[in-house]
C-alpha atoms as a PDB file:
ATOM      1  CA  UNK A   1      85.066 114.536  76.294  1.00  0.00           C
ATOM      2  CA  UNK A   2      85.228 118.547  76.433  1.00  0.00           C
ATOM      3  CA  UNK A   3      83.950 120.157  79.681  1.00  0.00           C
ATOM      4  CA  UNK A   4      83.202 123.864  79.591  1.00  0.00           C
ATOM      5  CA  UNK A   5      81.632 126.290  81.888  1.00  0.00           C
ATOM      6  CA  UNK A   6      80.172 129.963  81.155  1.00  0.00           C
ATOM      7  CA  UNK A   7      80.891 132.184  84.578  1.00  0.00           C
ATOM      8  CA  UNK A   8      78.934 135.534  84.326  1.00  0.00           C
ATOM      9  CA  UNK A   9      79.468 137.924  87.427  1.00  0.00           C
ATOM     10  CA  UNK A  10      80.937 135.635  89.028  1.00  0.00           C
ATOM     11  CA  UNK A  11      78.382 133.117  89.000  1.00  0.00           C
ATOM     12  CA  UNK A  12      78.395 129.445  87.704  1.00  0.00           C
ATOM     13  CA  UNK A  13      75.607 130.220  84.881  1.00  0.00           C
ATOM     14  CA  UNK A  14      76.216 127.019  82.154  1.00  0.00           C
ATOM     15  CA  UNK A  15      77.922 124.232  81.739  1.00  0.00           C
ATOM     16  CA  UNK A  16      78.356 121.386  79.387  1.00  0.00           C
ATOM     17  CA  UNK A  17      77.654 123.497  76.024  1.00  0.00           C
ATOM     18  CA  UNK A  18      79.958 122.774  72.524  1.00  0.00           C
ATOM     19  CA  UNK A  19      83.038 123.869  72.267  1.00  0.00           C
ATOM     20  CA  UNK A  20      81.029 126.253  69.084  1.00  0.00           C
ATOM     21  CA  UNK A  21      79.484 128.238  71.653  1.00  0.00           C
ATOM     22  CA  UNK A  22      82.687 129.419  73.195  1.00  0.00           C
ATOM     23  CA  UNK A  23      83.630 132.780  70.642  1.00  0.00           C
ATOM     24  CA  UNK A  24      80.146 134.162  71.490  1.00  0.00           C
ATOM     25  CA  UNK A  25      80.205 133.860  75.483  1.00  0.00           C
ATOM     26  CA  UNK A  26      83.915 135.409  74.663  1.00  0.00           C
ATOM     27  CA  UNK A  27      82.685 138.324  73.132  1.00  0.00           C
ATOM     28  CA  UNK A  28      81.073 139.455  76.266  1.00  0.00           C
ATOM     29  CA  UNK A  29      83.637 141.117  78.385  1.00  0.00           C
ATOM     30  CA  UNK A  30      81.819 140.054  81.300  1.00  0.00           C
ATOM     31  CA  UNK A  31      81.301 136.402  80.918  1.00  0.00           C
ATOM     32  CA  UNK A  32      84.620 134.217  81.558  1.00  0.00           C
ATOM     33  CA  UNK A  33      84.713 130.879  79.500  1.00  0.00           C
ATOM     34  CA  UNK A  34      86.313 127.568  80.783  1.00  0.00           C
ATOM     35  CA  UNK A  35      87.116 124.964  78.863  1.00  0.00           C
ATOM     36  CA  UNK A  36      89.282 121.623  79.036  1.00  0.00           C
ATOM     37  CA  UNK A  37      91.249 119.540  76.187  1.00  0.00           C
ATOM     38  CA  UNK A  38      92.046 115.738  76.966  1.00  0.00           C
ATOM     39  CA  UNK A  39      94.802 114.950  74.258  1.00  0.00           C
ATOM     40  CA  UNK A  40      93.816 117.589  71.816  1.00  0.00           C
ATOM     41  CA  UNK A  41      94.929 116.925  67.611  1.00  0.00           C
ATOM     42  CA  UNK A  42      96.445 120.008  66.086  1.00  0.00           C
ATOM     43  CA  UNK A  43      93.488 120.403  64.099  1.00  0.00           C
ATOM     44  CA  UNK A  44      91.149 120.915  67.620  1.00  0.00           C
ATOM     45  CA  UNK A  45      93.953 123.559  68.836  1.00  0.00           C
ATOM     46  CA  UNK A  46      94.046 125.475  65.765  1.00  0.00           C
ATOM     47  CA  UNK A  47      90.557 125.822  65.990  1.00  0.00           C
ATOM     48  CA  UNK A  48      90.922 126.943  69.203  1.00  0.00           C
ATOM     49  CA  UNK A  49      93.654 129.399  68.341  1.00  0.00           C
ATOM     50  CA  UNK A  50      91.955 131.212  65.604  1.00  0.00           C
ATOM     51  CA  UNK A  51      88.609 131.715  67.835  1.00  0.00           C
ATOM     52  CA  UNK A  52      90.940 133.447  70.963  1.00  0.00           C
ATOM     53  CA  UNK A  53      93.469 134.843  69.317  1.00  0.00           C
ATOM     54  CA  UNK A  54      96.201 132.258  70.574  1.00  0.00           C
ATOM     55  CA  UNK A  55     100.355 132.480  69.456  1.00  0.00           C
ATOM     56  CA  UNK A  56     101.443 130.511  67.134  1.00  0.00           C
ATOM     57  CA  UNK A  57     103.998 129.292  69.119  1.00  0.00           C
ATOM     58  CA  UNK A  58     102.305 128.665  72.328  1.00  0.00           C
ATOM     59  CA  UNK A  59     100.009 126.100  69.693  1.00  0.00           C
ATOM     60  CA  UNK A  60     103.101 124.001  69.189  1.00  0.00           C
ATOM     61  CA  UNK A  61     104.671 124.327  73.065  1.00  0.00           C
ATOM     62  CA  UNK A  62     101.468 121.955  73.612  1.00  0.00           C
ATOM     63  CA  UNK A  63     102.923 118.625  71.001  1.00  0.00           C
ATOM     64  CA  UNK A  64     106.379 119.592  72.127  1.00  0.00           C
ATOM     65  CA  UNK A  65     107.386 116.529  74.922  1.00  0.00           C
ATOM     66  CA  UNK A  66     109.553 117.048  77.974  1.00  0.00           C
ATOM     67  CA  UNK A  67     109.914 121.016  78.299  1.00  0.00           C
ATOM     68  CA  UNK A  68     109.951 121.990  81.805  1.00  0.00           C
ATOM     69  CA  UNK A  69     107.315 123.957  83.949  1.00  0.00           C
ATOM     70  CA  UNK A  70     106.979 127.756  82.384  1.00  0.00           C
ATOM     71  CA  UNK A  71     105.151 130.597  81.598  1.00  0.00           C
ATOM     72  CA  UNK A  72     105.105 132.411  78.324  1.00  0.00           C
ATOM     73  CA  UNK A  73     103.708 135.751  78.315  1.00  0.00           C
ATOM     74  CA  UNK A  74     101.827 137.241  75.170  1.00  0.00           C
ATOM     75  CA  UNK A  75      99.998 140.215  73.888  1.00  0.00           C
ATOM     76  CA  UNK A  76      96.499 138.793  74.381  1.00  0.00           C
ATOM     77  CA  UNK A  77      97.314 135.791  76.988  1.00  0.00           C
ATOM     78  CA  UNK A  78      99.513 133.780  79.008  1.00  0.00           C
ATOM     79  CA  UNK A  79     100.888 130.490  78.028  1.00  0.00           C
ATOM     80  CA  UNK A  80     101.514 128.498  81.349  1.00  0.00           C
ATOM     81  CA  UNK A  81     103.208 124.604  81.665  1.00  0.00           C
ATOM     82  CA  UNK A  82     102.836 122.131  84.416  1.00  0.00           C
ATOM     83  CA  UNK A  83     103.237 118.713  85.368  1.00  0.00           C
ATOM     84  CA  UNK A  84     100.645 116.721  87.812  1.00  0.00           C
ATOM     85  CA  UNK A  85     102.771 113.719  89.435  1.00  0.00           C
ATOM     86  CA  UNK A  86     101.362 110.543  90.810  1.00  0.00           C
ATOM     87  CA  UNK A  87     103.124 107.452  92.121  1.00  0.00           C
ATOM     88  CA  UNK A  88     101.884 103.991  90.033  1.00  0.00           C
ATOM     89  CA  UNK A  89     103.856 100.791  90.817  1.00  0.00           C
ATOM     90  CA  UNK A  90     106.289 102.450  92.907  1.00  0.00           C
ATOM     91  CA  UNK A  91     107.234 104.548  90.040  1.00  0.00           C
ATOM     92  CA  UNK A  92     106.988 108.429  89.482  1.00  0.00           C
ATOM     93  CA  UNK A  93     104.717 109.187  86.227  1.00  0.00           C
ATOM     94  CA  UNK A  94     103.586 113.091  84.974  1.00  0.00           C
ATOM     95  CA  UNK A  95     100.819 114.120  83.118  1.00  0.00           C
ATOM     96  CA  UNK A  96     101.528 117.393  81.272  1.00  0.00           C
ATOM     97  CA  UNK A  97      99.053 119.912  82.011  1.00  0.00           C
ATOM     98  CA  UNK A  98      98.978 123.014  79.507  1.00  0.00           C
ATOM     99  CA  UNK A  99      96.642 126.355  79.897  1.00  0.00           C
ATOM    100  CA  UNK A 100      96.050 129.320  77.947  1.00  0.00           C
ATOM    101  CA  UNK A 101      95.085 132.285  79.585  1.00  0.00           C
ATOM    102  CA  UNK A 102      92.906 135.485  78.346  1.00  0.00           C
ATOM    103  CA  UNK A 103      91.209 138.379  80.129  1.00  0.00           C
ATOM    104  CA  UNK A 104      88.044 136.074  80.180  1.00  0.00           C
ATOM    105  CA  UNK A 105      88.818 132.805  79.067  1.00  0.00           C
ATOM    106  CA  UNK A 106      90.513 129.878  80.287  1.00  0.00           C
ATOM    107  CA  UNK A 107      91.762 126.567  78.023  1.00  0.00           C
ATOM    108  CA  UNK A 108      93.126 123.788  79.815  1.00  0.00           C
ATOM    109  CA  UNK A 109      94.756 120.874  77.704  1.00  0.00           C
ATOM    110  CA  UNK A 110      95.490 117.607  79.389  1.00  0.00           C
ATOM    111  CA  UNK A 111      98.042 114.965  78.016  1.00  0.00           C
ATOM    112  CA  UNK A 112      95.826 112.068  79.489  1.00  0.00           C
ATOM    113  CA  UNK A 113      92.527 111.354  81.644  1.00  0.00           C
ATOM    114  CA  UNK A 114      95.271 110.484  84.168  1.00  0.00           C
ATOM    115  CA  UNK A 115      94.408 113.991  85.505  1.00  0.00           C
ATOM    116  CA  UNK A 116      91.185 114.204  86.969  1.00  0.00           C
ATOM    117  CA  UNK A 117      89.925 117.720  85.876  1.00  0.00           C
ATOM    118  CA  UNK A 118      86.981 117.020  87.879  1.00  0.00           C
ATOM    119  CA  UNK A 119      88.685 117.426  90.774  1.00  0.00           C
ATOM    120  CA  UNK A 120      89.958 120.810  89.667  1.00  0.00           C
ATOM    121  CA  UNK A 121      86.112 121.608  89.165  1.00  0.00           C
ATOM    122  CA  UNK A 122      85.387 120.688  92.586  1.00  0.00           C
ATOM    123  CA  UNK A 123      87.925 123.053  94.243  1.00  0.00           C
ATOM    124  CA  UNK A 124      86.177 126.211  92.054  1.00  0.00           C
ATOM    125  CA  UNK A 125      82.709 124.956  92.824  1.00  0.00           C
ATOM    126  CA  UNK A 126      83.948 124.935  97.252  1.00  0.00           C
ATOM    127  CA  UNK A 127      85.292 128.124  96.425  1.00  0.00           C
ATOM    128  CA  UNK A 128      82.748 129.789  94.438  1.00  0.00           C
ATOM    129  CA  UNK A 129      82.437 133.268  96.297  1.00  0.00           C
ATOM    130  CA  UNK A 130      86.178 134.100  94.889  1.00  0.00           C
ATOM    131  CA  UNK A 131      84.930 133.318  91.256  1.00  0.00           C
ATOM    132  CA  UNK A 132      83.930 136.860  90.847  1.00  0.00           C
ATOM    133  CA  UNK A 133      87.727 137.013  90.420  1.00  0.00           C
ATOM    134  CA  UNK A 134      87.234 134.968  86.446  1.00  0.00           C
ATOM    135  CA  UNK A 135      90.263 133.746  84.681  1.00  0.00           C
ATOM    136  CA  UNK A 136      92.859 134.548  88.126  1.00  0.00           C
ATOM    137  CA  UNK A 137      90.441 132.415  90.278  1.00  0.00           C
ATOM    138  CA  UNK A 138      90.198 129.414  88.029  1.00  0.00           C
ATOM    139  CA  UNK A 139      93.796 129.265  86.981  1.00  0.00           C
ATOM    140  CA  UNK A 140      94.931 129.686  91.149  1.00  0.00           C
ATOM    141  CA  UNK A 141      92.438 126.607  91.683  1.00  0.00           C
ATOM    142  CA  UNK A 142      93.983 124.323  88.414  1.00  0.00           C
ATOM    143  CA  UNK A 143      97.768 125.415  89.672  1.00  0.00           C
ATOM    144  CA  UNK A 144      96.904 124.795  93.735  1.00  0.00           C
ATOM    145  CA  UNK A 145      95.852 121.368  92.538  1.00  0.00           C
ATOM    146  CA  UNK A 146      98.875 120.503  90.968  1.00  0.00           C
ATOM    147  CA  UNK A 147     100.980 121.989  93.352  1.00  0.00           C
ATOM    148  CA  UNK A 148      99.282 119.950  96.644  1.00  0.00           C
ATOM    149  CA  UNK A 149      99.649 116.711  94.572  1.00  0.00           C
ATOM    150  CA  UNK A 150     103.778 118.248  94.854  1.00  0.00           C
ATOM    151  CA  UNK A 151     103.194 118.341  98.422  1.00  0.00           C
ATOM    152  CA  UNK A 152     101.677 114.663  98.639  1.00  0.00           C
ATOM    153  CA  UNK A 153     103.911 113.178  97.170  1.00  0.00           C
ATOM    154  CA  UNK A 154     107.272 114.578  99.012  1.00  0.00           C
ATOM    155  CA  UNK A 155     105.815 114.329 102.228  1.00  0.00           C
ATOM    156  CA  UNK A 156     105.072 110.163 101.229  1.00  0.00           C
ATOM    157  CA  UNK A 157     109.151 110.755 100.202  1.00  0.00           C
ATOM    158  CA  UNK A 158     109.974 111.972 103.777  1.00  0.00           C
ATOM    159  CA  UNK A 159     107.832 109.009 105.286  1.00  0.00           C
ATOM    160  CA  UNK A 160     110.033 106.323 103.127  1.00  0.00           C
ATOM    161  CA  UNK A 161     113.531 108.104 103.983  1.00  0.00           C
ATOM    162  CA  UNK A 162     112.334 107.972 107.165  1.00  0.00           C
ATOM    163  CA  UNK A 163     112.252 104.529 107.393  1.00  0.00           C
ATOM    164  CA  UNK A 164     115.497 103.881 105.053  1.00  0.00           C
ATOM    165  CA  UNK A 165     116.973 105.671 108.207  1.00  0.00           C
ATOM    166  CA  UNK A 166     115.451 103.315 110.864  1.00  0.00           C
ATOM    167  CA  UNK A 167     116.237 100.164 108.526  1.00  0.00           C
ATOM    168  CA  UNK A 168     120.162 101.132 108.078  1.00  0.00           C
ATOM    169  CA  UNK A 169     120.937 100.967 111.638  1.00  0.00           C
ATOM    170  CA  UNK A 170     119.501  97.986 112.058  1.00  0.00           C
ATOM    171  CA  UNK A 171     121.277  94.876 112.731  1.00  0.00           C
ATOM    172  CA  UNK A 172     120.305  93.020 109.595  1.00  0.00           C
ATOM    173  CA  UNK A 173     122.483  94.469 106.929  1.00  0.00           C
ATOM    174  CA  UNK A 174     120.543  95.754 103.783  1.00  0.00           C
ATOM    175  CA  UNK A 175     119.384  93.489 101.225  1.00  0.00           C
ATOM    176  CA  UNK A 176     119.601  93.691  97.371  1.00  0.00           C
ATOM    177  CA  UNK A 177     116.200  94.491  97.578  1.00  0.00           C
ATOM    178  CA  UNK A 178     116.821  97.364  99.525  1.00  0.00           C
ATOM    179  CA  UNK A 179     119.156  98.986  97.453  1.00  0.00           C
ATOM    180  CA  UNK A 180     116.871  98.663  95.245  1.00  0.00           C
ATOM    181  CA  UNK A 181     113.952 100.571  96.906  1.00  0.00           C
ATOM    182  CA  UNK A 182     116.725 103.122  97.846  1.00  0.00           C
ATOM    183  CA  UNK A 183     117.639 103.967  93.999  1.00  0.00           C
ATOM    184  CA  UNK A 184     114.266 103.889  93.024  1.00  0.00           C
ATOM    185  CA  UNK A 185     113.727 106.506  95.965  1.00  0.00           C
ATOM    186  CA  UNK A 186     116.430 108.506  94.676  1.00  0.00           C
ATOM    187  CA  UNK A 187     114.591 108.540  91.179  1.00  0.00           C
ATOM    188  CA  UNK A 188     111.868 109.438  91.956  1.00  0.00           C
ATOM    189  CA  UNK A 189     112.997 112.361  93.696  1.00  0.00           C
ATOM    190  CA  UNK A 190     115.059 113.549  91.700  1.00  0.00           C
ATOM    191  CA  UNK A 191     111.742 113.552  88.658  1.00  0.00           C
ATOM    192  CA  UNK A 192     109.845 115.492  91.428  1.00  0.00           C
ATOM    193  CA  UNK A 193     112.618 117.914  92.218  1.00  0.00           C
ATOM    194  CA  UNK A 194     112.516 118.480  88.261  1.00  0.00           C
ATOM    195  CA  UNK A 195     108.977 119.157  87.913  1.00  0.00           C
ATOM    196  CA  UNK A 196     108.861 121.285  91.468  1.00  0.00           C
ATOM    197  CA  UNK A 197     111.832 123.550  91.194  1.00  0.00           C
ATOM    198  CA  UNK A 198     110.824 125.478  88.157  1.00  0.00           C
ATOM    199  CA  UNK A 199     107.242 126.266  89.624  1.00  0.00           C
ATOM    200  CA  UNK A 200     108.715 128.590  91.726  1.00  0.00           C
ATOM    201  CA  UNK A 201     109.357 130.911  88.582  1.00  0.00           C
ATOM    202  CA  UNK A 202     105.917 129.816  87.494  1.00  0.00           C
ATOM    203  CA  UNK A 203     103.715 131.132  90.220  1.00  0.00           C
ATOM    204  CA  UNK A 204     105.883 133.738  91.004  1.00  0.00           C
ATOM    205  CA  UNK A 205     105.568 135.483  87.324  1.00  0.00           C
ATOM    206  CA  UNK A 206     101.820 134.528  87.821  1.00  0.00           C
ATOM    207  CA  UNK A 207     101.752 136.558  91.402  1.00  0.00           C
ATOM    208  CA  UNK A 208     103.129 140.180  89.770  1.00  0.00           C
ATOM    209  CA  UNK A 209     101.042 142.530  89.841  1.00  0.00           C
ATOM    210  CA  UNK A 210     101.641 143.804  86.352  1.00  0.00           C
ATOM    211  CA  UNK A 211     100.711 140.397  84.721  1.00  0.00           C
ATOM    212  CA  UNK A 212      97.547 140.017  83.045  1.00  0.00           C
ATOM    213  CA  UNK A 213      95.570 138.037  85.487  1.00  0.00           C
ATOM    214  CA  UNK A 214      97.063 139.411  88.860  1.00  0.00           C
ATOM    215  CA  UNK A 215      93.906 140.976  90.839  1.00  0.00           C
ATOM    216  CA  UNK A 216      94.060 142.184  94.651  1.00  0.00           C
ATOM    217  CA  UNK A 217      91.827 139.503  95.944  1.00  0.00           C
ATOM    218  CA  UNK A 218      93.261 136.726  94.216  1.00  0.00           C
ATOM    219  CA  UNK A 219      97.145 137.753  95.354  1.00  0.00           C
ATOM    220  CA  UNK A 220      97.059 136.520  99.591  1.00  0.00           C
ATOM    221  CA  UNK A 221      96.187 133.116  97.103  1.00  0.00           C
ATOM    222  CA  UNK A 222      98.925 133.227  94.803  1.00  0.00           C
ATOM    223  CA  UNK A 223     101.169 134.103  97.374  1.00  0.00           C
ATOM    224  CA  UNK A 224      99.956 130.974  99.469  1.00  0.00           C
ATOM    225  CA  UNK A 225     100.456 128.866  96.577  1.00  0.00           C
ATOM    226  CA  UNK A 226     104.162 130.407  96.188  1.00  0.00           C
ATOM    227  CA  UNK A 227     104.879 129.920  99.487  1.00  0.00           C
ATOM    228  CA  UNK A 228     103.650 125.569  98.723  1.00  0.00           C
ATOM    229  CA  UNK A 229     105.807 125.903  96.026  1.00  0.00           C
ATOM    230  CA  UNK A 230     108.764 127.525  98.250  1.00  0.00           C
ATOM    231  CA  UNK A 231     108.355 124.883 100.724  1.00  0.00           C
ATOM    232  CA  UNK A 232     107.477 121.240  98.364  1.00  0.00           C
ATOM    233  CA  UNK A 233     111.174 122.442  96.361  1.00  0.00           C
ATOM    234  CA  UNK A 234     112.989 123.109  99.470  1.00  0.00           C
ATOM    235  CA  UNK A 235     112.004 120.296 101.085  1.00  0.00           C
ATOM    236  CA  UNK A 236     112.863 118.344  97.890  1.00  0.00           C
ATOM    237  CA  UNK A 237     116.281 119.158  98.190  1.00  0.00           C
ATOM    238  CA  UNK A 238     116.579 118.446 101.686  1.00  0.00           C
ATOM    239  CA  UNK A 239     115.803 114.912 101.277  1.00  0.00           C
ATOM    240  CA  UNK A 240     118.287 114.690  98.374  1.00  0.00           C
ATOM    241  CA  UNK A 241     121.052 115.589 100.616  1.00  0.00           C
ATOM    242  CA  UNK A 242     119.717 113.342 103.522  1.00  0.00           C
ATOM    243  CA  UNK A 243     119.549 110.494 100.641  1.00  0.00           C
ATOM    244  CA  UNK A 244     123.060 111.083  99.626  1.00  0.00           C
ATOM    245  CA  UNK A 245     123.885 111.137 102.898  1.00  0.00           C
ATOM    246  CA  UNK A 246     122.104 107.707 103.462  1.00  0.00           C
ATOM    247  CA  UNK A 247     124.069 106.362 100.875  1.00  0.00           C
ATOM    248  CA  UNK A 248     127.145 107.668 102.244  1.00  0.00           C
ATOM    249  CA  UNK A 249     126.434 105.821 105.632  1.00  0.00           C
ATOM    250  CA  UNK A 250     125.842 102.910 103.783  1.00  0.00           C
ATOM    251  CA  UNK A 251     128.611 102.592 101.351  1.00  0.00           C
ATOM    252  CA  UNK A 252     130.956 103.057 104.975  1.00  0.00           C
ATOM    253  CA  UNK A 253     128.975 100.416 107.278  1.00  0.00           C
ATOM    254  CA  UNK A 254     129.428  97.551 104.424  1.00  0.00           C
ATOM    255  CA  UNK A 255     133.020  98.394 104.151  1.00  0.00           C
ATOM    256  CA  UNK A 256     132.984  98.491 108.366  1.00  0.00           C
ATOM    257  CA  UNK A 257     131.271  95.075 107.949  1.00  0.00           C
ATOM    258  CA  UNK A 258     133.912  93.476 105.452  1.00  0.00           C
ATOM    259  CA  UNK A 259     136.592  95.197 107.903  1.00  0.00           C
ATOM    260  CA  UNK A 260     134.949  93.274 110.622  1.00  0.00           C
ATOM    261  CA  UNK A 261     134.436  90.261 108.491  1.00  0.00           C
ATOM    262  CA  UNK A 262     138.065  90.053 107.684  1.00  0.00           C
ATOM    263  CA  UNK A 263     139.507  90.748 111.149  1.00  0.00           C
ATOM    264  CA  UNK A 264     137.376  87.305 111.907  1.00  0.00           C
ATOM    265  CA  UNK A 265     138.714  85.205 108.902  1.00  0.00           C
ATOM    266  CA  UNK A 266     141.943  86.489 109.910  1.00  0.00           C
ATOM    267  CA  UNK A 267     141.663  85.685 113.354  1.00  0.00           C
ATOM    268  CA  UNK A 268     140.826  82.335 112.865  1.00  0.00           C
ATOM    269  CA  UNK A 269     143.039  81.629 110.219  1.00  0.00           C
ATOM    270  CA  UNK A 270     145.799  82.618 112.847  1.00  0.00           C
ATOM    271  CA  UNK A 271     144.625  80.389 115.703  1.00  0.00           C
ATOM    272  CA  UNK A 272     144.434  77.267 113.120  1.00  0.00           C
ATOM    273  CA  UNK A 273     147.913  78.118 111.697  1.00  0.00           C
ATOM    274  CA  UNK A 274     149.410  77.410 115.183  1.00  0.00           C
ATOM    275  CA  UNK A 275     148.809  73.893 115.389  1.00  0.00           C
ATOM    276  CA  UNK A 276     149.197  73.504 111.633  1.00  0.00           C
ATOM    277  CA  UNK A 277     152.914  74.474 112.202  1.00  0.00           C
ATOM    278  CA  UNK A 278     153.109  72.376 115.906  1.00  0.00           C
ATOM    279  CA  UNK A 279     152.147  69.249 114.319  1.00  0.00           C
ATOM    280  CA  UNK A 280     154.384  70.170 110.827  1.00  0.00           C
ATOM    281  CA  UNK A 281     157.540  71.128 113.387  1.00  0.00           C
ATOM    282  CA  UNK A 282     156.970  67.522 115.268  1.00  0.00           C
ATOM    283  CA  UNK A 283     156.238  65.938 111.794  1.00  0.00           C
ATOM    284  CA  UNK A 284     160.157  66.229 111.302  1.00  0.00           C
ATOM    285  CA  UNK A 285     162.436  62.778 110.389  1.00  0.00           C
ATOM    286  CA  UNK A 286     164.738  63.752 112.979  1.00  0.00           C
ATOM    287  CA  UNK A 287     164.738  63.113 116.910  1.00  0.00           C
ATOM    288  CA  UNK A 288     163.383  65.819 119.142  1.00  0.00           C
ATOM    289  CA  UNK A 289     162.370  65.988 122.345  1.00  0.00           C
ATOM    290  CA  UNK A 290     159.860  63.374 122.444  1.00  0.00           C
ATOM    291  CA  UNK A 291     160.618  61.147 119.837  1.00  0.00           C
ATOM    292  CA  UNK A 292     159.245  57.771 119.276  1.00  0.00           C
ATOM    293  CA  UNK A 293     157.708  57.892 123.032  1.00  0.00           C
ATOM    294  CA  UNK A 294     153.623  59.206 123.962  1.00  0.00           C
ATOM    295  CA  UNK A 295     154.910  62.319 125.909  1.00  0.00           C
ATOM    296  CA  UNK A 296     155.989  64.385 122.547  1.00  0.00           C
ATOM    297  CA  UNK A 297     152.303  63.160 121.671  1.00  0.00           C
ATOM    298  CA  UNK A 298     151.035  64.868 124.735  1.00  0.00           C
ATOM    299  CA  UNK A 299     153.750  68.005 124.644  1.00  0.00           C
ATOM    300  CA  UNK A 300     152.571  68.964 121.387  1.00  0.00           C
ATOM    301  CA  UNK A 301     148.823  68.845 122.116  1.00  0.00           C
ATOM    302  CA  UNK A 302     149.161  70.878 125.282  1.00  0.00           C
ATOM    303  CA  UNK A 303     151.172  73.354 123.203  1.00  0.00           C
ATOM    304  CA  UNK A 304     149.237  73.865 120.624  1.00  0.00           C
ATOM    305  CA  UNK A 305     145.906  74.094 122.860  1.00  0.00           C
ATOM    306  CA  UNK A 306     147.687  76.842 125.212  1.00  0.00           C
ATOM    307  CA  UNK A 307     148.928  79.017 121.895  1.00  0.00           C
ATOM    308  CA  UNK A 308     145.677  78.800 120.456  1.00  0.00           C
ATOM    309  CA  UNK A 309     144.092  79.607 123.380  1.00  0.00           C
ATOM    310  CA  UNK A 310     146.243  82.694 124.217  1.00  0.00           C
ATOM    311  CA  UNK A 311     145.593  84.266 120.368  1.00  0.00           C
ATOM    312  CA  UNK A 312     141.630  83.649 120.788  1.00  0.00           C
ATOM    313  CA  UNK A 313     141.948  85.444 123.907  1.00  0.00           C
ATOM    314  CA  UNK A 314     144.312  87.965 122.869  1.00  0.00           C
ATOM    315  CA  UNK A 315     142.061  88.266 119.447  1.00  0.00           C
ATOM    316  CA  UNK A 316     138.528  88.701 121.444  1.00  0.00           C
ATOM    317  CA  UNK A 317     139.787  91.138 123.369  1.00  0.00           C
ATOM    318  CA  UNK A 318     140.167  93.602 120.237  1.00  0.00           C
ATOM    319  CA  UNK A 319     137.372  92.480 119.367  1.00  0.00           C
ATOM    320  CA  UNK A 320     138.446  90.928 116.113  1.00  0.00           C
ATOM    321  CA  UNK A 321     136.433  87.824 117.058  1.00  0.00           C
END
């Protein structure tokens, strides 16, 4: 389904017309044109690209997969690539979210219906006294949109390190499953840190005042958005570190567990040796002490139950036991 809107002065005048409509409310320098593309063919953005005047090459950026967040600047418009994140199964997913930008229109193309443009709608229509502001107004509300589901989703990130720290001091070691949350953590992170960093380039190109769209009202908003940008990548990489760090701690308390795990087996293996080699040394064909006559009997128990009393002592204070 295409969604369009017709803004004149500022004011929400039309919605819902075809897509056909959309070179004649361009013509008017002071109407600014909206409209949205869920997984567009080449043959819909062509058509698109002939009627406003779009690059050739910003056309083919749209079918090209996995390029990172940008902005391409033009003669006539402003090419601009983002990703929208969201978290399904546990599991980081993006939906590629493309937008061409002239004096007085605006083109959106989504990759799925995974994005909720109408959401995006909703932020314009509770801001509608800055849409005197056209094309810089509507892109700031489609970018702040992507850029707070950023911010969601690290500060759910922060919640879950938070309690990978509580859980690795705890007295029950980690489990397989726990590794396993902890790797997908890492993951996931590391797709959001991919998606987040380059924004900063992004909305800061955007926010000069020699760009196409930049307009005094609009730039206290662009600069708030920079500064959500500033803060979701730096906080990004914080909470790599602390995960590496995590995994650090980790990787030392199971190998202070198997030290403490082998100082036991060790222990013990000591105290049983002792009578092991009591009863072997009194196991001899040859007279001792003892021999043939119930006191070796008793000798050799007492012995063996004061030596391996001495090494658990000796062995529990170390702590080995």
């Amino acid at each position: 389904m295409v969604r369009t809107r017709l803004y004149r002065d500022g004011v929400l005048v039309s919605e819902g017309f075809p897509v056909a409509e959309v070179s004649d409310h361009v013509s008017d320098p002071g109407n600014v044109v909206w409209f949205d593309l869920c997984a567009p063919t080449a043959a819909d953005l062509e058509s698109v690209a002939e009627e406003l005047g779009l690059h050739t090459l910003a056309v083919e950026d749209v079918f090209q997969e996995h390029q990172r967040p940008k902005v391409d600047v033009y003669d006539s418009h402003l090419f601009i690539t983002s990703y929208w994140l969201h978290l399904e199964d546990g599991r980081l997913h993006s939906v590629e979210v493309d937008a061409f930008a002239t004096r007085n229109a605006l083109v959106t193309v989504r990759e799925s219906e995974h994005f909720d443009i109408g959401k995006v709608t909703a932020r314009w229509d509770a801001a509608g006294a800055l849409a005197k502001n056209g094309v810089s107004f509507l892109l700031h509300g489609l970018l702040d949109y992507v850029v707070d589901a950023h911010f969601e989703l690290v500060e759910h990130f922060d919640e879950q390190v938070e309690k990978l720290e509580e859980q690795l001091f705890e007295e029950r070691p980690m489990t397989r499953e726990d590794a396993r949350r902890m790797f997908t953590l890492r993951k996931n992170m590391a797709g959001l840190r991919k998606v987040a960093a380059p924004m900063r380039e992004v909305v800061n190109t955007l926010f000069r005042r020699d760009q196409l769209l930049a307009t005094p009202e609009m730039a206290p908003y662009y600069q708030d958005l920079y500064d959500h940008v500033l803060r979701v990548a730096e906080w990004t990489e914080n909470l790599r570190e602390l995960m590496s760090n995590l995994r650090e701690t980790h990787m030392s308390q199971q190998g202070f567990r198997l030290n403490e795990i082998m100082k036991k087996l060790t222990s013990w293996a000591a105290i049983i040796a002792v009578p092991t080699m009591i009863t072997g040394y009194y196991g001899q064909n040859v007279p001792y002490p003892g021999f043939g006559s119930g006191s070796g009997f008793w000798s050799s128990t007492i012995i063996i139950v004061i030596a391996s009393g001495v090494l658990y002592v000796a062995f529990k204070k170390r702590g080995w036991l």
